[in-house]
Protein backbone atom coordinates (compact mmCIF):
# COMPACT_ATOMS: atom_id res chain seq x y z
CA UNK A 1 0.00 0.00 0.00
CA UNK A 2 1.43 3.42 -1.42
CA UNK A 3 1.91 5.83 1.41
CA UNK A 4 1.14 9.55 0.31
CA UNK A 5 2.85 12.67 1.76
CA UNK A 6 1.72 16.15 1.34
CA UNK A 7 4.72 18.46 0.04
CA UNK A 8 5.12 19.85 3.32
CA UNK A 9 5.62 16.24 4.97
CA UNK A 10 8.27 15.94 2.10
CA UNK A 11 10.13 19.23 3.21
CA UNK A 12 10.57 17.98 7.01
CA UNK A 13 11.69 14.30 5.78
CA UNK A 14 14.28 16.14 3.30
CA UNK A 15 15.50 18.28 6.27
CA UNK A 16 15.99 15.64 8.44
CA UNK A 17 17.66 13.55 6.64
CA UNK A 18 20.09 15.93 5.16
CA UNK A 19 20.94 17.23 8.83
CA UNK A 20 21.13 13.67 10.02
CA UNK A 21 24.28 13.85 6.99
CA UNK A 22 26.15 16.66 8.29
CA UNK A 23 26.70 15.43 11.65
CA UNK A 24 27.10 12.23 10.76
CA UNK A 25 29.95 13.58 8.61
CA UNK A 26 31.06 16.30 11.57
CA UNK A 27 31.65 13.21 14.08
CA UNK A 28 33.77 11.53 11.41
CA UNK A 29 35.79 13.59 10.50
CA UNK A 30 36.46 14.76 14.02
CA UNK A 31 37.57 11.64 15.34
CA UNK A 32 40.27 11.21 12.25
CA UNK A 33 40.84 14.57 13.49
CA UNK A 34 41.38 13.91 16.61
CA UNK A 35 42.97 10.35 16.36
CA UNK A 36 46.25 11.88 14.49
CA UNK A 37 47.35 14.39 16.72
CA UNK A 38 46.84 11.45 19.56
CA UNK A 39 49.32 9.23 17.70
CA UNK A 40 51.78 11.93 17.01
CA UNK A 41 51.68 13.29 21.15
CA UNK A 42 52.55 9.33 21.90
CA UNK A 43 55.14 9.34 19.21
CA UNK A 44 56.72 12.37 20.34
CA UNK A 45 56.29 11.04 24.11
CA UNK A 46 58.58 7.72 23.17
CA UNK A 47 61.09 9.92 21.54
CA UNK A 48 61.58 11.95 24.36
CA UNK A 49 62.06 8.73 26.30
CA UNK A 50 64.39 7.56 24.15
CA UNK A 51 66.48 10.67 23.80
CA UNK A 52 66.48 11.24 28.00
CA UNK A 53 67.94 7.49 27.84
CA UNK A 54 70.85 8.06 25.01
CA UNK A 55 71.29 10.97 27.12
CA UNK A 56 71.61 8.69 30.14
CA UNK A 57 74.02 6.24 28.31
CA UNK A 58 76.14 9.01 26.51
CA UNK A 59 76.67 10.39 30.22
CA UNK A 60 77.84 6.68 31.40
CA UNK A 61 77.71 5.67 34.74
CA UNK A 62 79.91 6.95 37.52
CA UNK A 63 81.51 5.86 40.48
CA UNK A 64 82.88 7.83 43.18
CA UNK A 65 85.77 6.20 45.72
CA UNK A 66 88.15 7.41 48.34
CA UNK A 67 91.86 6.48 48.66
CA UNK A 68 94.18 7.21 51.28
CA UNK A 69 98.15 7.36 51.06
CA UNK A 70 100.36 6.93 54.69
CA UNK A 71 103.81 7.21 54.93
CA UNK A 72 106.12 7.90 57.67
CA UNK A 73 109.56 9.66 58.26
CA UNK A 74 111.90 10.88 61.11
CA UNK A 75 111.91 14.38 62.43
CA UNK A 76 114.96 16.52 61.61
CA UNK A 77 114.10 19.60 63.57
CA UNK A 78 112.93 20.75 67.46
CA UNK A 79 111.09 23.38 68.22
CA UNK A 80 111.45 24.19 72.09
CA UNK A 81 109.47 26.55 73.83
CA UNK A 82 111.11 27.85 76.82
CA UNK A 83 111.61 31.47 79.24
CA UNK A 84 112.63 32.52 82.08
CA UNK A 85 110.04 34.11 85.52
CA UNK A 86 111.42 36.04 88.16
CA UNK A 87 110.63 37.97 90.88
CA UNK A 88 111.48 41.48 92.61
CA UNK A 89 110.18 44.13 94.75
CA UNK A 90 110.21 46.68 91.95
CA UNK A 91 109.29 45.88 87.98
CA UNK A 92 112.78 47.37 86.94
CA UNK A 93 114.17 44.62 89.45
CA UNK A 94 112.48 41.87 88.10
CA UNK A 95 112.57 42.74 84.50
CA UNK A 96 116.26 43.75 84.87
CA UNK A 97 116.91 40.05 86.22
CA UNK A 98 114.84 38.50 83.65
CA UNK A 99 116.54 40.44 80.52
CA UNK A 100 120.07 38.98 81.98
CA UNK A 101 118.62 35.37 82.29
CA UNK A 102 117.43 35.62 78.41
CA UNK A 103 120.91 37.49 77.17
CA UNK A 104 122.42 34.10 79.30
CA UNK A 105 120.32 31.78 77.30
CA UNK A 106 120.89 33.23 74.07
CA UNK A 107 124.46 33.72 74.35
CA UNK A 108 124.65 29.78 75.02
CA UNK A 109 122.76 28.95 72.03
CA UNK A 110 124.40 30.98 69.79
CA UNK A 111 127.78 29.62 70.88
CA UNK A 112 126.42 25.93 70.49
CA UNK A 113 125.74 26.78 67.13
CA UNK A 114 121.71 28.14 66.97
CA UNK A 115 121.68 30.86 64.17
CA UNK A 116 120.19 34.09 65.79
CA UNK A 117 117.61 33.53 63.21
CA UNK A 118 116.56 30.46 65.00
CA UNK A 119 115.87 32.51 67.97
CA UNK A 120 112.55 34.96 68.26
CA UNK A 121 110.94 36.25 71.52
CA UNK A 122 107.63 35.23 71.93
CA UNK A 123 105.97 36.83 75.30
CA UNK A 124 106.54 39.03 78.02
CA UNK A 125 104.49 38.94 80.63
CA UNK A 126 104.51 41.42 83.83
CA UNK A 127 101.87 40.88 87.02
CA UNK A 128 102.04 42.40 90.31
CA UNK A 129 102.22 39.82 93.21
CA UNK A 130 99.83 41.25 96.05
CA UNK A 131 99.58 39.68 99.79
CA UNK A 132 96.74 37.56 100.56
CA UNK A 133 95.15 40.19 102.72
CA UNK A 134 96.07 43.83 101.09
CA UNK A 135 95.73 45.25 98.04
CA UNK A 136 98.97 46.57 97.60
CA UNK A 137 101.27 44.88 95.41
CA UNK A 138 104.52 43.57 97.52
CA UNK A 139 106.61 42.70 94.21
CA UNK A 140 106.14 42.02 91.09
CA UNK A 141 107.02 38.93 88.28
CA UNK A 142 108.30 38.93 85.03
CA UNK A 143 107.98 36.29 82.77
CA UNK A 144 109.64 36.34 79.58
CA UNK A 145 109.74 33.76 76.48
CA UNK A 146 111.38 32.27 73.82
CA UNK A 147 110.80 30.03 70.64
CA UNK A 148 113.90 28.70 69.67
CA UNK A 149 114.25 26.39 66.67
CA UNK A 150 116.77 23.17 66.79
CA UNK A 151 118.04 22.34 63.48
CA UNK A 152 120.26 18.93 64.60
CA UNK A 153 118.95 16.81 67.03
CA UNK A 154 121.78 14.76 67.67
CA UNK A 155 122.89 18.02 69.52
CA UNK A 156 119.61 19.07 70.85
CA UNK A 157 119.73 17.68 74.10
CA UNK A 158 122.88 19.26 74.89
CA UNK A 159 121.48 22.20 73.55
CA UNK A 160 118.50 22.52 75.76
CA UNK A 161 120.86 21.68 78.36
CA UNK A 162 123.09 24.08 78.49
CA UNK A 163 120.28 26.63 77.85
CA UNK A 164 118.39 25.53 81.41
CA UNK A 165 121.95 26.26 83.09
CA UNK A 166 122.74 29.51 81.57
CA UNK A 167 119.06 30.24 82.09
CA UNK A 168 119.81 29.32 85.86
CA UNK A 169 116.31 28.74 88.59
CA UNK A 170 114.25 31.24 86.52
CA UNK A 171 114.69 28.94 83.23
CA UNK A 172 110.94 27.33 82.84
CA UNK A 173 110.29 24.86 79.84
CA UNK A 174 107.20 24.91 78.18
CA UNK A 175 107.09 22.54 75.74
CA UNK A 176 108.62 21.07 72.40
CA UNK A 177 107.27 19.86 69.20
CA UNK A 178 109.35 17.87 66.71
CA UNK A 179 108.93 18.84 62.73
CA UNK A 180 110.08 17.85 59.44
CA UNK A 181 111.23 20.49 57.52
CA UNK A 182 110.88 19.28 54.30
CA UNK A 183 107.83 17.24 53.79
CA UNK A 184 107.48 17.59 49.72
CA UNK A 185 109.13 14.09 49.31
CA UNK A 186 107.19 12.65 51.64
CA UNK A 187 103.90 14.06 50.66
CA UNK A 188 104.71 13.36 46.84
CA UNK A 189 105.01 9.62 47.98
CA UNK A 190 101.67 9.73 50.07
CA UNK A 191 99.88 11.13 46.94
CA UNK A 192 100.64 8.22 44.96
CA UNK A 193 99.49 5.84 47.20
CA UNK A 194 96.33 7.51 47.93
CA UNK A 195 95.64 7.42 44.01
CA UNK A 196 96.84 3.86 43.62
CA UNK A 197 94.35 2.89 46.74
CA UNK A 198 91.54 5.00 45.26
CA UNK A 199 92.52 2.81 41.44
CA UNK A 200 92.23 -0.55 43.27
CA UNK A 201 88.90 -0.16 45.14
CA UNK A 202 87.33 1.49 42.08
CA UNK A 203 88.78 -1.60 39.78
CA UNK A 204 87.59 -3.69 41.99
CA UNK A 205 83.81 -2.36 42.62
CA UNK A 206 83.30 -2.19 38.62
CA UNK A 207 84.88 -5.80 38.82
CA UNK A 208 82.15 -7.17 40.96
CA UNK A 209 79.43 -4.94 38.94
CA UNK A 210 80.38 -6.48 35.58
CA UNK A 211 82.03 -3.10 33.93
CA UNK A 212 85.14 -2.33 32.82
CA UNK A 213 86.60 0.78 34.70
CA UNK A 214 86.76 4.01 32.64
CA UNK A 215 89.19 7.22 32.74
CA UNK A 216 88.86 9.17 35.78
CA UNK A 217 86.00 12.24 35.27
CA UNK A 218 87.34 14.71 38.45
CA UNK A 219 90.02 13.99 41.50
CA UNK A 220 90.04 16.41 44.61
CA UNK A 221 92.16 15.89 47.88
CA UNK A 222 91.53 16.68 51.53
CA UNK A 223 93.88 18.49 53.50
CA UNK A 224 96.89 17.12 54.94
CA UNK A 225 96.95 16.81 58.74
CA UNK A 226 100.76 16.54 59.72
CA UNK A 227 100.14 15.38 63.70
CA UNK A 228 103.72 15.76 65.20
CA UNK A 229 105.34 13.54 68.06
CA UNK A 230 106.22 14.92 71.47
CA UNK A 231 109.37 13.36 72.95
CA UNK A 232 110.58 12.30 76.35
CA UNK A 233 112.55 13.73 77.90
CA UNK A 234 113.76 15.00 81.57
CA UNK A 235 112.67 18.68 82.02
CA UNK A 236 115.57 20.85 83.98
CA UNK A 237 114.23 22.32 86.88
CA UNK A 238 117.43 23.56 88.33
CA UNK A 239 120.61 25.63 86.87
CA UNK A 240 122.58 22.29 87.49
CA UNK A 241 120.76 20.10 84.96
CA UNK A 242 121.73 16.90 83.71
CA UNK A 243 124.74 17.36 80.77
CA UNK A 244 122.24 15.89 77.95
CA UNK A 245 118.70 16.31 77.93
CA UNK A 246 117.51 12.81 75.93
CA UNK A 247 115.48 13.68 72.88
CA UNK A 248 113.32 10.67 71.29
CA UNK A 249 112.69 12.10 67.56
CA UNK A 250 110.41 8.81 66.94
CA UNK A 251 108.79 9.11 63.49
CA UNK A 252 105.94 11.61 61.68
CA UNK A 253 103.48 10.10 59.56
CA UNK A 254 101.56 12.11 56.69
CA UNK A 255 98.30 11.12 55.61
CA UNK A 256 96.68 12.10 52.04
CA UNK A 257 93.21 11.34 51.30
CA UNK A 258 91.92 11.88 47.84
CA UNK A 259 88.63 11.38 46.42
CA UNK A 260 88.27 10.08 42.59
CA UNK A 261 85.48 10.14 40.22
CA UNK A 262 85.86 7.20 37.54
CA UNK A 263 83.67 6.63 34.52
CA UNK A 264 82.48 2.92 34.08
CA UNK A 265 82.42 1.53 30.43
């Protein structure tokens, strides 16, 4: 059975249809639209990923190691510390007592062979001495010192001997340290061991990782610390000390600690 429209029933059909078309053609082409851009974002995404990890492997893995170089050697100079104190009613008395006590001591060490160089005041020291119960000074005390440098040590101890005795009851001690004057040789030798300990721990940690062991990237070193020995030996407490103070020189060690970058292959 033949359906009939009018010609306005037509029109609407028409309309419909034809819009029915357009978006029907709209939400195609959208989606091809939309669909390329997608695949070229994820295609751009890998590359990145793959150029951050060329990057990566271009860069090559590091590793970073310590070393540390020892090395030991004998002392060939003494530094002694060393003055005089006295006492007097007066500060011209005491400091005029003190002044002839130093002039004693260097006089000695001069003649034993000190260079004058070797010999530089380091203090002076003037106090009033008060009673316990007033506060008036009843004399005063000078104190006066000395750092004197010691350039053979098997004459040292005779040295500091005969120093005490010219230096007479006012002579006081303070202390010595022992140094080596010349520590280039020794340091040159603790470098190369600290590298050569830094080589063999870094060999052996790309060993157990399966890599060989690349050229080193950066080195740095931490300061030296040069601790020095303190001998025994008998402190002089009187002008009529022994002939030979005994002087132990013992040995100095150097340490060197450097820290090494290496690039594994």
């Amino acid at each position: 059975m033949a359906v009939q429209f009018s010609s306005t029933q037509r029109a609407a059909a028409i309309g419909v249809a034809s819009a029915g078309l357009l978006i029907g053609a709209f939400t195609l082409g959208a989606g091809q639209g939309s669909a390329a851009p997608a695949t070229a974002g994820a295609a751009t995404g890998n590359a990145a990923l793959t150029a951050t990890a060329a990057a990566a492997a271009q860069g090559g893995t590091r590793i970073t190691v310590t070393g540390t170089g020892n090395v030991s050697g004998a002392p060939n100079e003494l530094a002694l510390s060393m003055g005089v104190q006295t006492n007097g009613t007066s500060v011209a008395a005491a400091l005029r007592q003190a002044n002839s006590a130093v002039r004693s001591i260097t006089a000695v060490l001069r003649r034993s062979g000190v260079a004058a160089s070797d010999v530089q005041t380091s203090g002076l020291s003037i106090y009033p001495n008060y009673a316990s119960s007033s506060g008036v000074p009843n004399g005063y005390q000078v104190s006066e010192q000395l750092t004197i440098t010691l350039r053979r040590l098997s004459v040292a101890g005779s040295q500091i001997s005969a120093a005490a005795r010219a230096g007479g009851n006012a002579t006081v001690i303070n202390g010595v340290s022992l140094n080596l004057s010349d520590t280039s040789t020794l340091l040159a030798s603790a470098r190369a061991k600290a590298v050569a300990d830094a080589k063999a721990k870094a060999t052996a940690y790309a060993r157990a990782l399966g890599r060989p062991l690349g050229p080193v990237v950066s080195m740095s070193e931490t300061p030296v610390t040069q601790p020095y020995p303190v001998p025994e030996f008998a402190t002089p407490s009187t002008g009529r000390a022994a002939s030979s103070v005994p002087v132990h020189p013992g040995t100095q060690q150097l340490s060197v600690t450097v820290t090494v970058i290496f690039a594994l292959g």
